[in-house]
N, C-alpha and C. Protein backbone atom coordinates (compact mmCIF):
# COMPACT_ATOMS: atom_id res chain seq x y z
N UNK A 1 4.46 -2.43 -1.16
CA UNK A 1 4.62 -2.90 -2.51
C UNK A 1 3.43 -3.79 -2.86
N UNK A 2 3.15 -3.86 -3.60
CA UNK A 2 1.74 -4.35 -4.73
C UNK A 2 1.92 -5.31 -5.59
N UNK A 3 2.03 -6.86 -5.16
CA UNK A 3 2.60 -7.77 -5.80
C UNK A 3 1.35 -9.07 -6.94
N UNK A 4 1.69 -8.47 -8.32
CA UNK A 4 0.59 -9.27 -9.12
C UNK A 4 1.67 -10.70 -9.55
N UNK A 5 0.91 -11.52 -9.84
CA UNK A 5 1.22 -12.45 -10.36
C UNK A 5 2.06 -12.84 -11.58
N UNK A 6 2.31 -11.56 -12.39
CA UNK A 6 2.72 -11.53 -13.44
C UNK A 6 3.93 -10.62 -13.35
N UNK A 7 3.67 -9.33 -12.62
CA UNK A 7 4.55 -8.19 -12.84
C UNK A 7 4.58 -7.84 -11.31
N UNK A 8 5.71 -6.44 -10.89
CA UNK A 8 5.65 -5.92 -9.42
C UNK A 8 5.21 -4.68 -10.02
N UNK A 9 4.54 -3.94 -9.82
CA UNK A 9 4.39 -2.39 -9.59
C UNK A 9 4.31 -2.36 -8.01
N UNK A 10 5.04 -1.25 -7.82
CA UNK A 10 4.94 -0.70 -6.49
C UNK A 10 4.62 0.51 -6.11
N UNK A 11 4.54 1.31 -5.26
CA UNK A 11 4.07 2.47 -5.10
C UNK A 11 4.58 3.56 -6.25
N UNK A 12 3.86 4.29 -6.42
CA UNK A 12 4.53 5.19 -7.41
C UNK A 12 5.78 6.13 -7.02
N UNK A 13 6.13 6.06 -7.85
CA UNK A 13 8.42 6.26 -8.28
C UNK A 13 9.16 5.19 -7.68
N UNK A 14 8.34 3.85 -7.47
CA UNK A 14 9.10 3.02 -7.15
C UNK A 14 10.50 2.62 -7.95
N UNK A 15 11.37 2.06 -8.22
CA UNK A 15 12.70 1.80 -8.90
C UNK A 15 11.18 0.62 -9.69
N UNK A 16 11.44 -0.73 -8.79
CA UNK A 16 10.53 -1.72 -9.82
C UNK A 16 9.34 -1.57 -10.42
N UNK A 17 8.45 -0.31 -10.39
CA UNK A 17 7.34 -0.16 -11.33
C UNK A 17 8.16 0.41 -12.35
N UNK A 18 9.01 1.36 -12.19
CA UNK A 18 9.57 2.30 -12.71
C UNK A 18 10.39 1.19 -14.22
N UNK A 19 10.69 0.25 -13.73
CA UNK A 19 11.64 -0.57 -14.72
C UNK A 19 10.34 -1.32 -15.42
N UNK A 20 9.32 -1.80 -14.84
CA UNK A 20 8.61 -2.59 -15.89
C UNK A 20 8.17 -1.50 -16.95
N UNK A 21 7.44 -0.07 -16.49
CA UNK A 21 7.18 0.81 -17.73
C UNK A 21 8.08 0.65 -18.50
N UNK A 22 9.17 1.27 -18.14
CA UNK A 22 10.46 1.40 -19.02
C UNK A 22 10.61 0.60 -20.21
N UNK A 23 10.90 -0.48 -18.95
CA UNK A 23 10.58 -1.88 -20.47
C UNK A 23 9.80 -1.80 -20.99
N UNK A 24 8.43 -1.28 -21.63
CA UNK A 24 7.69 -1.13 -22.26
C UNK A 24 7.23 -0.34 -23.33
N UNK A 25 8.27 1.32 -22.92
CA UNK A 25 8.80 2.44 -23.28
C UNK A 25 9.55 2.15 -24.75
N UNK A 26 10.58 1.18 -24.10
CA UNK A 26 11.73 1.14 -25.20
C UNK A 26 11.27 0.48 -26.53
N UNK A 27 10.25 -0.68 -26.27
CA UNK A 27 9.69 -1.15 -27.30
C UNK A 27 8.64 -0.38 -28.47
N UNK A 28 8.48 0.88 -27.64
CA UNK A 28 7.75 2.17 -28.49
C UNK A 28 8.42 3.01 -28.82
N UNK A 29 9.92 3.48 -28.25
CA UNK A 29 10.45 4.26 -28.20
C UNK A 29 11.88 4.00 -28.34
N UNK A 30 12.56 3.13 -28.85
CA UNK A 30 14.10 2.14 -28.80
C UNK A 30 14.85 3.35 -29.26
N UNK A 31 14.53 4.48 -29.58
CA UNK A 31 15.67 5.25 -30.25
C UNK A 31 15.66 6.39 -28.91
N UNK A 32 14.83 6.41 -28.10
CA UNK A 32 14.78 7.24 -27.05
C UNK A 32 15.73 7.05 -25.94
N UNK A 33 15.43 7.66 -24.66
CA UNK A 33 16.73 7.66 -23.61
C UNK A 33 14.88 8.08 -22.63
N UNK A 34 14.47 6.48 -22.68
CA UNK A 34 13.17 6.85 -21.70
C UNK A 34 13.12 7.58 -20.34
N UNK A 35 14.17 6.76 -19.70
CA UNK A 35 15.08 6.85 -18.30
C UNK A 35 14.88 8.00 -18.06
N UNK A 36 15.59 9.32 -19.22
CA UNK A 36 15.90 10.50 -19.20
C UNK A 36 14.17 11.84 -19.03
N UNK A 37 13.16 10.39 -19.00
CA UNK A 37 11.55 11.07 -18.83
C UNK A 37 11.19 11.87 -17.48
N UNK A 38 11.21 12.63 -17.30
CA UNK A 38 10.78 13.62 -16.29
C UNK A 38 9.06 12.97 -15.93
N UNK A 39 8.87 12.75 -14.64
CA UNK A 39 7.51 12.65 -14.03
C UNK A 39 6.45 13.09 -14.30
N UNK A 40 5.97 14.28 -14.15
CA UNK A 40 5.11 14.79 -15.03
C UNK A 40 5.34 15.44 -16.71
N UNK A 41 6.19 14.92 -17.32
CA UNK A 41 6.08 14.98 -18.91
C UNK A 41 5.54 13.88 -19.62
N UNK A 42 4.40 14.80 -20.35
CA UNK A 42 4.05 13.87 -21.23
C UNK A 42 4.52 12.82 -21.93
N UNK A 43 4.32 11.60 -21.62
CA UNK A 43 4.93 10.53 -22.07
C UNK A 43 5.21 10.68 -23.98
N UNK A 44 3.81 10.67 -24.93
CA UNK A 44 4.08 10.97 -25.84
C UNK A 44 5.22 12.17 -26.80
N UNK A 45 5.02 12.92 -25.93
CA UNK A 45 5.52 14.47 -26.36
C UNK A 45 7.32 14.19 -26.14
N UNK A 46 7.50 13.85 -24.97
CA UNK A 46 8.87 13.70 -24.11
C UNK A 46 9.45 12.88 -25.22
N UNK A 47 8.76 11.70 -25.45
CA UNK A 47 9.61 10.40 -25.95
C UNK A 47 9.53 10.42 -27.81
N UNK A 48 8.04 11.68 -28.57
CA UNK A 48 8.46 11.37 -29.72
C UNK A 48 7.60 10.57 -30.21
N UNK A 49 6.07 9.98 -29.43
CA UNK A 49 5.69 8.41 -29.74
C UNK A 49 4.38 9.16 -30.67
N UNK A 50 3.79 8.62 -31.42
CA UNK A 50 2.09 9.09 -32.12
C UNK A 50 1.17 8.14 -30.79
N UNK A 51 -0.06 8.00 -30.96
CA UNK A 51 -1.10 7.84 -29.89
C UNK A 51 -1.23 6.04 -29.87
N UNK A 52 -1.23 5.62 -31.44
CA UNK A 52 -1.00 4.72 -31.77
C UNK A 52 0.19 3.88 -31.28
N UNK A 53 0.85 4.42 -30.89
CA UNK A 53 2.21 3.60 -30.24
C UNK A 53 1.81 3.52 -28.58
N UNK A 54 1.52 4.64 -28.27
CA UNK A 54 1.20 4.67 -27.26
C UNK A 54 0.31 3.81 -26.16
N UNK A 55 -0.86 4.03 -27.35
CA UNK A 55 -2.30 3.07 -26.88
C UNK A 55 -1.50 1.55 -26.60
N UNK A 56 -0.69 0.84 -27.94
CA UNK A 56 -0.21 -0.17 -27.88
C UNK A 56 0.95 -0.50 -26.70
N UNK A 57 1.62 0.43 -26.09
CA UNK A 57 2.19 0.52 -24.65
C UNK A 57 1.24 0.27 -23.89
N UNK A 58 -0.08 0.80 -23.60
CA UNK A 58 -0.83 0.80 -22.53
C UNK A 58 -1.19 -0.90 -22.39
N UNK A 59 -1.33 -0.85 -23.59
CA UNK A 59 -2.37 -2.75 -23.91
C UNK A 59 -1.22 -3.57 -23.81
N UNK A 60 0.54 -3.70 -23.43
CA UNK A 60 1.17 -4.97 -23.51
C UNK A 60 1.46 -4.62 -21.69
N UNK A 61 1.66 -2.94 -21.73
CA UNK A 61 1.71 -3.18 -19.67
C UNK A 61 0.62 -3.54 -18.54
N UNK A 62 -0.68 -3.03 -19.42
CA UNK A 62 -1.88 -3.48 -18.77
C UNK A 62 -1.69 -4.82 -18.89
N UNK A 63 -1.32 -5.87 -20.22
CA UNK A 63 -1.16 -7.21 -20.06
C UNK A 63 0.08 -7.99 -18.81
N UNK A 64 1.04 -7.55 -18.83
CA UNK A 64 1.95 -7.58 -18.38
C UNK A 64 1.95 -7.32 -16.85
N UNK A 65 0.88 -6.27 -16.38
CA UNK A 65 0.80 -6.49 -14.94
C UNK A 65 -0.35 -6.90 -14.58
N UNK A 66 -1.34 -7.03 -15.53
CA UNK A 66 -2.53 -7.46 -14.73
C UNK A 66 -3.93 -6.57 -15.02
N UNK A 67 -3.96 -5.18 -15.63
CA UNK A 67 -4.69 -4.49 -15.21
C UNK A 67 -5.40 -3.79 -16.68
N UNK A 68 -6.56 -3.87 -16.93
CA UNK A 68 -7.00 -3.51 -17.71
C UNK A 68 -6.80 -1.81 -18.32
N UNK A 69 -6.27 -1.27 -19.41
CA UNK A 69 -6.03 0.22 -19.22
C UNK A 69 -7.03 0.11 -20.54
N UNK A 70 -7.81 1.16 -20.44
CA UNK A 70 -9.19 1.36 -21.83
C UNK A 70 -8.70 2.38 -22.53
N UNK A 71 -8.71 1.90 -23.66
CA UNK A 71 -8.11 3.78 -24.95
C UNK A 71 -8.79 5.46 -23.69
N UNK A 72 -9.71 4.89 -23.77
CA UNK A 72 -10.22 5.81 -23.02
C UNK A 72 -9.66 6.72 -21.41
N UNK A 73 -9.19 6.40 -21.17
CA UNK A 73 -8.43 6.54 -19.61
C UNK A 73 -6.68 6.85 -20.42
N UNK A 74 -6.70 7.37 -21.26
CA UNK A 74 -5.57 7.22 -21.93
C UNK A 74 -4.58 8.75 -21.34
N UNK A 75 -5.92 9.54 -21.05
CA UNK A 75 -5.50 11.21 -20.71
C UNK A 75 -5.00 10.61 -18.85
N UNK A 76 -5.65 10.09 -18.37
CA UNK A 76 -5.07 9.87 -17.28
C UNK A 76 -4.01 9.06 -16.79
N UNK A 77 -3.48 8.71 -17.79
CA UNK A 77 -2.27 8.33 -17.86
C UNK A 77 -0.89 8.05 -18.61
N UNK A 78 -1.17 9.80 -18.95
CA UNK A 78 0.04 10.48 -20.17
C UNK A 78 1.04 10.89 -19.44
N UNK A 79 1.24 10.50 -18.16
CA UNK A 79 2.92 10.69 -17.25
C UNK A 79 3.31 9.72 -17.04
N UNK A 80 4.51 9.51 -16.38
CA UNK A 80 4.72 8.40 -15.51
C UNK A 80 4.27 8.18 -14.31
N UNK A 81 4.15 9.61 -13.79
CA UNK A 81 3.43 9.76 -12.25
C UNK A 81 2.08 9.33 -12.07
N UNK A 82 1.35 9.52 -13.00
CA UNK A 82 0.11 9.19 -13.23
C UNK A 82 0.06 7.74 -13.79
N UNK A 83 0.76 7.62 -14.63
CA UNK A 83 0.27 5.94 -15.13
C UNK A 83 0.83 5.14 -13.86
N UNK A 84 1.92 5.34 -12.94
CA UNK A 84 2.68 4.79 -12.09
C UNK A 84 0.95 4.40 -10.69
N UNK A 85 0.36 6.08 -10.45
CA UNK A 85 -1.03 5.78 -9.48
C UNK A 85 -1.56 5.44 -10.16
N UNK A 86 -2.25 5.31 -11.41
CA UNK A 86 -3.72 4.68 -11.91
C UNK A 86 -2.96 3.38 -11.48
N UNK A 87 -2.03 2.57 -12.11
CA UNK A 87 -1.71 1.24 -11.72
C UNK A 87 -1.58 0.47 -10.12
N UNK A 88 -1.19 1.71 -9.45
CA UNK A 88 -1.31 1.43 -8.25
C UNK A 88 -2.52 1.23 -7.41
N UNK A 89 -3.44 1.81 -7.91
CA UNK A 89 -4.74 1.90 -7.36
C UNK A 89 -5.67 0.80 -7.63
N UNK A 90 -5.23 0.35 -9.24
CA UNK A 90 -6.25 -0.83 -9.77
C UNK A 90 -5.36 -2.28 -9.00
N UNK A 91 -4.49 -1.81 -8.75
CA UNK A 91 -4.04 -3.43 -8.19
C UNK A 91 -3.78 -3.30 -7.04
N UNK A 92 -4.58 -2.67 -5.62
CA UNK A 92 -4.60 -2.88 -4.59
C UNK A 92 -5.99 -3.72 -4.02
């Protein structure tokens, strides 16, 4: 497990990385059933969100654990599986 100062992410499909996205999900997505997100589905597509909501997910969990996420790196981390390793990787 991968412990920041702010947030836990842990290895990817951890339960506790898994809950901080989430929490982050719902604030883009409150009418959704995030939980119900399949691993490799597109986060946007799955949940309903425009890019704009999205981007703004990336910028309060990047705040929230620690880790810088750039508009740009945005394709590499349109799953959960994937946003779950990019995060894992920048905070080891």
């Amino acid at each position: 497990m991968i412990v920041n100062h702010r947030a836990v992410v842990a290895k990817p499909g951890d339960d506790e990385s898994k809950q901080v996205i989430f929490k982050h999900l719902r604030d883009i997505a409150s009418e959704e059933d995030v939980e119900a997100l399949r691993p490799h589905e597109d986060i946007c597509e799955g949940l309903e969100v425009d890019v704009l909501d999205f981007h703004n997910f990336l910028r309060a969990l990047g705040t929230e654990v620690g880790v810088n996420i750039p508009d740009q790196d945005a394709d590499q981390v349109n799953t959960l599986d994937k946003l779950a390793k990019y995060l894992a990787a920048r905070m080891a």
